[in-house]
N, C-alpha and C. Protein backbone atom coordinates (compact mmCIF):
# COMPACT_ATOMS: atom_id res chain seq x y z
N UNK A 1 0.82 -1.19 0.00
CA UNK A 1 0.00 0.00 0.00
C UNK A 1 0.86 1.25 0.00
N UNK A 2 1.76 1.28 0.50
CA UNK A 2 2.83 2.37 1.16
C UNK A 2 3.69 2.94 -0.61
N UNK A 3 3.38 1.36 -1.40
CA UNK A 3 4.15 2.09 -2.48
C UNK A 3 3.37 2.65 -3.27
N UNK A 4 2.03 2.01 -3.34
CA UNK A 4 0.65 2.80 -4.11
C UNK A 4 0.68 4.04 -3.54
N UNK A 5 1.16 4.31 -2.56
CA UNK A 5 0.69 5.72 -1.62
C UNK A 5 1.14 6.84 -2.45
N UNK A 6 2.74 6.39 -2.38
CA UNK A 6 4.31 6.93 -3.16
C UNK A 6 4.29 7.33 -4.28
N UNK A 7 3.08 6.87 -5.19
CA UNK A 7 2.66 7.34 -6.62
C UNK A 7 3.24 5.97 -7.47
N UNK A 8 3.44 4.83 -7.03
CA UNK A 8 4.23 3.73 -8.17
C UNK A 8 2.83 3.12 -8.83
N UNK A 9 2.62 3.35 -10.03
CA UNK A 9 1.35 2.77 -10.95
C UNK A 9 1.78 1.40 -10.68
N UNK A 10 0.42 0.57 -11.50
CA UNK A 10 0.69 -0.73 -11.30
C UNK A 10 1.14 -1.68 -11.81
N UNK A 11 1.52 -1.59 -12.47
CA UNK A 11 3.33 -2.13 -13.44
C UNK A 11 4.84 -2.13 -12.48
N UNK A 12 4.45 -0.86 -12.13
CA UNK A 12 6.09 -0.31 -11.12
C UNK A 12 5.79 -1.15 -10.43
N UNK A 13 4.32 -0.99 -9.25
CA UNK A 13 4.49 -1.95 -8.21
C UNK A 13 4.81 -3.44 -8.31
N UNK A 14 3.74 -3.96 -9.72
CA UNK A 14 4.35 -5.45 -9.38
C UNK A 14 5.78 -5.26 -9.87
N UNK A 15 6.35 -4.77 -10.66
CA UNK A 15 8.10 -4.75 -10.53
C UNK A 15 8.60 -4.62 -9.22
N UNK A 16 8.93 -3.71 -8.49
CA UNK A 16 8.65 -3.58 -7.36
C UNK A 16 8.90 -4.34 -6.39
N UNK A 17 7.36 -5.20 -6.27
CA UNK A 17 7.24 -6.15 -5.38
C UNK A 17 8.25 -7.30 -5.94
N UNK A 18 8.21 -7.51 -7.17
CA UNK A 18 8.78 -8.95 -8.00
C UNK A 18 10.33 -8.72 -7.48
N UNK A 19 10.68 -7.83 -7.57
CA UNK A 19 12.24 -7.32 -7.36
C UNK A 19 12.40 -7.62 -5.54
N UNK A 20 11.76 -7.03 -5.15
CA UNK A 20 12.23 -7.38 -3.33
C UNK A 20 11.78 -8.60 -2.66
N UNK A 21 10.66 -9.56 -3.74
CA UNK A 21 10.73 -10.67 -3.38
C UNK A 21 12.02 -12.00 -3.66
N UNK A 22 12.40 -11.16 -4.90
CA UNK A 22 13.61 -12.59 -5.22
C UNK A 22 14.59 -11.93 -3.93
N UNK A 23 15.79 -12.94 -5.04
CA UNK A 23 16.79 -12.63 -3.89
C UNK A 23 18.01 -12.32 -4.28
N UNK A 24 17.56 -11.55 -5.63
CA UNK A 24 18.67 -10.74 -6.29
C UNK A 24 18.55 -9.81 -6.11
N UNK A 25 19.31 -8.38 -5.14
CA UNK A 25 19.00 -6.99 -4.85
C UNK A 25 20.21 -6.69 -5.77
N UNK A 26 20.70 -7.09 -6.32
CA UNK A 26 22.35 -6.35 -6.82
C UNK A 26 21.90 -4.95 -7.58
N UNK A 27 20.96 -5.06 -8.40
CA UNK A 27 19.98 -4.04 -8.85
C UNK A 27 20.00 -2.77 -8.47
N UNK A 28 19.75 -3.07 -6.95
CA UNK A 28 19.57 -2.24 -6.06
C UNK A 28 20.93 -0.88 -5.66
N UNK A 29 20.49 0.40 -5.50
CA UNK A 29 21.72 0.91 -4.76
C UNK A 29 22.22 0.43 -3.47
N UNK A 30 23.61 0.50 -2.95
CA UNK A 30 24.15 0.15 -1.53
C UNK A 30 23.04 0.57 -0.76
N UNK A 31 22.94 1.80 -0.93
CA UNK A 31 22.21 2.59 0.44
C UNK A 31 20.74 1.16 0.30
N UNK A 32 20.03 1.54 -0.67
CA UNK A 32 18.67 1.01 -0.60
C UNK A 32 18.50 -0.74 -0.05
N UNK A 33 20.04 -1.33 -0.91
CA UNK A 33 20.04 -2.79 -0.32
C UNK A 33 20.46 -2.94 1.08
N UNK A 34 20.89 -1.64 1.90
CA UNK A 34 21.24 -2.49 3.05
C UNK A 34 20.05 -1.81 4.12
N UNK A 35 19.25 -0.98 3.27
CA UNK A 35 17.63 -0.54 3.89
C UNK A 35 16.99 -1.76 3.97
N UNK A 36 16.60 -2.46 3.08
CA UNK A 36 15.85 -3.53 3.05
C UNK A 36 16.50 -4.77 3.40
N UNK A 37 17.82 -4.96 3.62
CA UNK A 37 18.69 -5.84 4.56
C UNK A 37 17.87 -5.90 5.98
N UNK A 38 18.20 -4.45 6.17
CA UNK A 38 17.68 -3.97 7.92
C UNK A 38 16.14 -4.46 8.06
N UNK A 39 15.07 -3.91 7.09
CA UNK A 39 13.96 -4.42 7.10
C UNK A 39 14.04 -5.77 7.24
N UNK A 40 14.26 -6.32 6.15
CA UNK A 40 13.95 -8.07 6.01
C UNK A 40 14.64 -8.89 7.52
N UNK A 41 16.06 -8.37 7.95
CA UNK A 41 16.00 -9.18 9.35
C UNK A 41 14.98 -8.44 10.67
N UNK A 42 15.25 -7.04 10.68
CA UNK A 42 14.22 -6.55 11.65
C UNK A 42 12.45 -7.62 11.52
N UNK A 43 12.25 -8.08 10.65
CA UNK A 43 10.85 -8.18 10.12
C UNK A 43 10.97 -10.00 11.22
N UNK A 44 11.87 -10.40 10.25
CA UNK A 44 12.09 -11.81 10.78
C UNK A 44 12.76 -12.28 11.84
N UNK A 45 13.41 -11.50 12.51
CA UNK A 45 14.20 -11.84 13.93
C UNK A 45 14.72 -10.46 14.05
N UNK A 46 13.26 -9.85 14.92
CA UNK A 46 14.24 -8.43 15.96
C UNK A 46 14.80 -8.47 16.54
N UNK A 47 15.05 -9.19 17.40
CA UNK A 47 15.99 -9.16 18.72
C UNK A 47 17.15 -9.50 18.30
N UNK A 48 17.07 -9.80 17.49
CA UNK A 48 19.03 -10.00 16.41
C UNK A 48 19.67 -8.86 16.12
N UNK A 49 18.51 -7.42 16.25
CA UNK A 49 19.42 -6.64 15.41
C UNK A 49 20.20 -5.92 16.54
N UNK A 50 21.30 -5.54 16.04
CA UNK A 50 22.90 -5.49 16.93
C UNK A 50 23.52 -3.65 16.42
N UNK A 51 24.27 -3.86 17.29
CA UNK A 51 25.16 -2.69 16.82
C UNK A 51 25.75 -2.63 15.20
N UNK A 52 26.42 -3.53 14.74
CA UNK A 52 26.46 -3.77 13.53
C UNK A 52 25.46 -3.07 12.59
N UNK A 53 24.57 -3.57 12.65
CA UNK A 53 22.90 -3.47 11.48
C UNK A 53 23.05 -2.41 12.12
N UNK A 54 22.89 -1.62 12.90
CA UNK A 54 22.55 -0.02 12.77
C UNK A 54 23.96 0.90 12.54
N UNK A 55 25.29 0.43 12.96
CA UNK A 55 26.29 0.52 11.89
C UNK A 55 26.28 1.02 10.14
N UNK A 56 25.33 0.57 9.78
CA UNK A 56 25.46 0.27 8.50
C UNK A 56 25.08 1.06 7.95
N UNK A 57 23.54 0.70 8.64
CA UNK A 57 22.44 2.17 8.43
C UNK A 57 23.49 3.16 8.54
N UNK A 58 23.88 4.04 9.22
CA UNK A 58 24.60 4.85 9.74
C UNK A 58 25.40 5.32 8.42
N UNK A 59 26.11 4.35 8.31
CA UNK A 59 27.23 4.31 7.28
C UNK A 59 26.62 4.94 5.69
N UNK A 60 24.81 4.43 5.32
CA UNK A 60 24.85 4.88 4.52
C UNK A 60 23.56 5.73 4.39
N UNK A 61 23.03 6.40 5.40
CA UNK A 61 22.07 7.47 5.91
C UNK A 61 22.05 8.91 6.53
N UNK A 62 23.49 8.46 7.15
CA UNK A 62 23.71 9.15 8.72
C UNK A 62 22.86 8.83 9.77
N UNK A 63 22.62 9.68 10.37
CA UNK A 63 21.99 9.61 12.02
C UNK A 63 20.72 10.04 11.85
N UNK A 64 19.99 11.04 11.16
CA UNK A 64 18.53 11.13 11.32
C UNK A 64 18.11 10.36 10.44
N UNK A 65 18.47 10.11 9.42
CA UNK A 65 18.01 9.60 8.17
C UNK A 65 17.79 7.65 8.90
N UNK A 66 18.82 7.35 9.29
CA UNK A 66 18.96 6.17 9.59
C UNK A 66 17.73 5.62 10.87
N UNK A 67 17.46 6.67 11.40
CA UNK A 67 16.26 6.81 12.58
C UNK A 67 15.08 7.00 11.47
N UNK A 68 14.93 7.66 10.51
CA UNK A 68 13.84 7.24 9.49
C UNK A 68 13.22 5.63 9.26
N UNK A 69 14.50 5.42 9.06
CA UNK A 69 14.86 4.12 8.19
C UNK A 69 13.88 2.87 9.56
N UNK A 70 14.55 3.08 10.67
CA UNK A 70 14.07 2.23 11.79
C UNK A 70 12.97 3.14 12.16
N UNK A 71 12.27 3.66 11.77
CA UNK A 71 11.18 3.71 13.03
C UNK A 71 9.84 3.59 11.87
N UNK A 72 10.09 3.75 10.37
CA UNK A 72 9.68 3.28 9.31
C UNK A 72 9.60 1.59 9.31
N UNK A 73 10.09 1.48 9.57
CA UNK A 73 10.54 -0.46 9.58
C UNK A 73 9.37 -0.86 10.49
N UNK A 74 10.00 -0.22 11.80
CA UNK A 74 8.65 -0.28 12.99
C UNK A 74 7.72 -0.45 12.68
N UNK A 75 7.15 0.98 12.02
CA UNK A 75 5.62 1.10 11.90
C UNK A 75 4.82 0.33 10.89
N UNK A 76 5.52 0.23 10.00
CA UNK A 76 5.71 -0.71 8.94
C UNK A 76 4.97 -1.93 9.06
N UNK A 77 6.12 -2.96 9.90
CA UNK A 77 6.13 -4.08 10.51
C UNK A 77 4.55 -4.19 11.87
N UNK A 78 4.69 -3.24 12.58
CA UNK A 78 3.50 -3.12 13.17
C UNK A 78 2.23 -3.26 12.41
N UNK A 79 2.16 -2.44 11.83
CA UNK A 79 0.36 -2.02 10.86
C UNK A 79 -0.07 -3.13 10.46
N UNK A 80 1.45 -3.86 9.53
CA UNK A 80 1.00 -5.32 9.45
C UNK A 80 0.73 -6.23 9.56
N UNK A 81 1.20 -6.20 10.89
CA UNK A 81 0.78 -7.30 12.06
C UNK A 81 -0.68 -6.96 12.74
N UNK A 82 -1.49 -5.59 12.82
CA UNK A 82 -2.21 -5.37 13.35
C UNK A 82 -3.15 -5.85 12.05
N UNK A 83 -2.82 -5.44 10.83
CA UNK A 83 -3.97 -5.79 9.83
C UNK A 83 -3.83 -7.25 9.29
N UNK A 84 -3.21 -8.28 9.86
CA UNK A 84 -3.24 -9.76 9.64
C UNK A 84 -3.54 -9.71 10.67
N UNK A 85 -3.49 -9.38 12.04
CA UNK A 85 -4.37 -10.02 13.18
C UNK A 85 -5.69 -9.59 13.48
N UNK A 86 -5.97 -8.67 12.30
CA UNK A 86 -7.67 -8.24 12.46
C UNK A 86 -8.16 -8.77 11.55
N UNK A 87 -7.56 -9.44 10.18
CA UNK A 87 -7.72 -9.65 9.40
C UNK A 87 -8.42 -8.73 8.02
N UNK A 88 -7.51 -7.39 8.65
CA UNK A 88 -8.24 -6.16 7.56
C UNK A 88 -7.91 -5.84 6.23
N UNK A 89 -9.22 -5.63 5.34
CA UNK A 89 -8.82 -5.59 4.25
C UNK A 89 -7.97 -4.35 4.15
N UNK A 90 -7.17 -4.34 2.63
CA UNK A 90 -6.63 -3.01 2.09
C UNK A 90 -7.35 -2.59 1.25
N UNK A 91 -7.57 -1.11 1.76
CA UNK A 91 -8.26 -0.18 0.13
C UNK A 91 -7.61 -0.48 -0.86
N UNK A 92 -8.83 -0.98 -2.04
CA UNK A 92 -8.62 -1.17 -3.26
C UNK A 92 -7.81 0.11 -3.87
N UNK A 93 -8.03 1.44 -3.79
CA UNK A 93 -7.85 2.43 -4.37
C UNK A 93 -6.80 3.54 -3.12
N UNK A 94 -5.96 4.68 -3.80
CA UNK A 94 -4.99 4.91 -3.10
C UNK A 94 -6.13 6.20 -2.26
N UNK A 95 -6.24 6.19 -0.82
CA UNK A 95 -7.42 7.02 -0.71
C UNK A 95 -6.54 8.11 0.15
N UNK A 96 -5.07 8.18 -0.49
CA UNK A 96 -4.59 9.57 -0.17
C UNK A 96 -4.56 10.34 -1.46
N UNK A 97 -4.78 9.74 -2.86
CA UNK A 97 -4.65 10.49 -3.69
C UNK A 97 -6.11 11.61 -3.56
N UNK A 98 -5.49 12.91 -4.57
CA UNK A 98 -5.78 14.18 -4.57
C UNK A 98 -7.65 13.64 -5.77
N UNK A 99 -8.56 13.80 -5.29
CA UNK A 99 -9.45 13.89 -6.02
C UNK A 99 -9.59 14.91 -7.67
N UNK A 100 -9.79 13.69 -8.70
CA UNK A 100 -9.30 14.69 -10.03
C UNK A 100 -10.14 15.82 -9.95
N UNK A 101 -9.66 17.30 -10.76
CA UNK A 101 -10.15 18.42 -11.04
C UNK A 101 -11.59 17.97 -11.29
N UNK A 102 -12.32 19.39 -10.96
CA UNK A 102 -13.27 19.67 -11.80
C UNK A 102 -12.92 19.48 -13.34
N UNK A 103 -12.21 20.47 -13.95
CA UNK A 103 -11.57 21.22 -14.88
C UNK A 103 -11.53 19.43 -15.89
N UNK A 104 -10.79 18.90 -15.24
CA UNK A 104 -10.33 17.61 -15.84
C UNK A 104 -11.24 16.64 -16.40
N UNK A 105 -12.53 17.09 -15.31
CA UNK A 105 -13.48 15.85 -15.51
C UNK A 105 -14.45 16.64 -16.81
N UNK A 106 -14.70 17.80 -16.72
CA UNK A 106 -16.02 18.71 -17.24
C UNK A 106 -15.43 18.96 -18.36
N UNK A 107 -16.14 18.73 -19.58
CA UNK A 107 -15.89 18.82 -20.96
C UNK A 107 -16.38 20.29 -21.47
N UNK A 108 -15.61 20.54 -22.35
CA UNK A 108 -15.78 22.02 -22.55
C UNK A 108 -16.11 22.18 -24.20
N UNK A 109 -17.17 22.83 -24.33
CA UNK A 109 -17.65 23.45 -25.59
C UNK A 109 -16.64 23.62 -26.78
């Protein structure tokens, strides 16, 4: 949902998704592969993550940016757990986008 949010149509997303499901990131920039490094173990074993893994972050964020990175992961990881344990659906449609114009919709003489 978060990438529908972001503006990625739906081509990008299933690319996207298809891309961070394999397990080829080489694709990927440093910075972004060792974002989703941090995600994918934060997701699957938190209590693993160490001085190291936020090391890294560090290395390729800095210090606020890298506090993005984790508290994004967090909330992330939370919502999802709250909407598989409620079993809630996701809006079909992105319901932060901007409702089209008048102008856009109304046909003109």
């Amino acid at each position: 949902m978060l990438l529908a949010v972001a503006g990625l149509d739906q081509k990008a997303l299933e690319d996207r998704t298809r891309l961070l499901a394999s397990k080829d990131w080489t694709s990927l920039t440093p910075s972004d592969r060792a974002a989703f490094f941090f995600a994918k173990k934060f997701s699957k074993q938190p209590w693993t993550i160490d001085d190291p893994d936020r090391a890294r972050l560090l290395a390729h964020f800095g210090r606020y940016r890298t506090l993005d990175v984790i508290w994004w992961a967090s909330r992330c990881h939370y919502m999802t757990r709250v909407a598989d344990g409620f079993q809630l659906p996701l809006e079909r449609e992105n319901v932060f986008a901007p409702p089209p114009s008048s102008e856009a919709t109304t046909k003109k003489p």
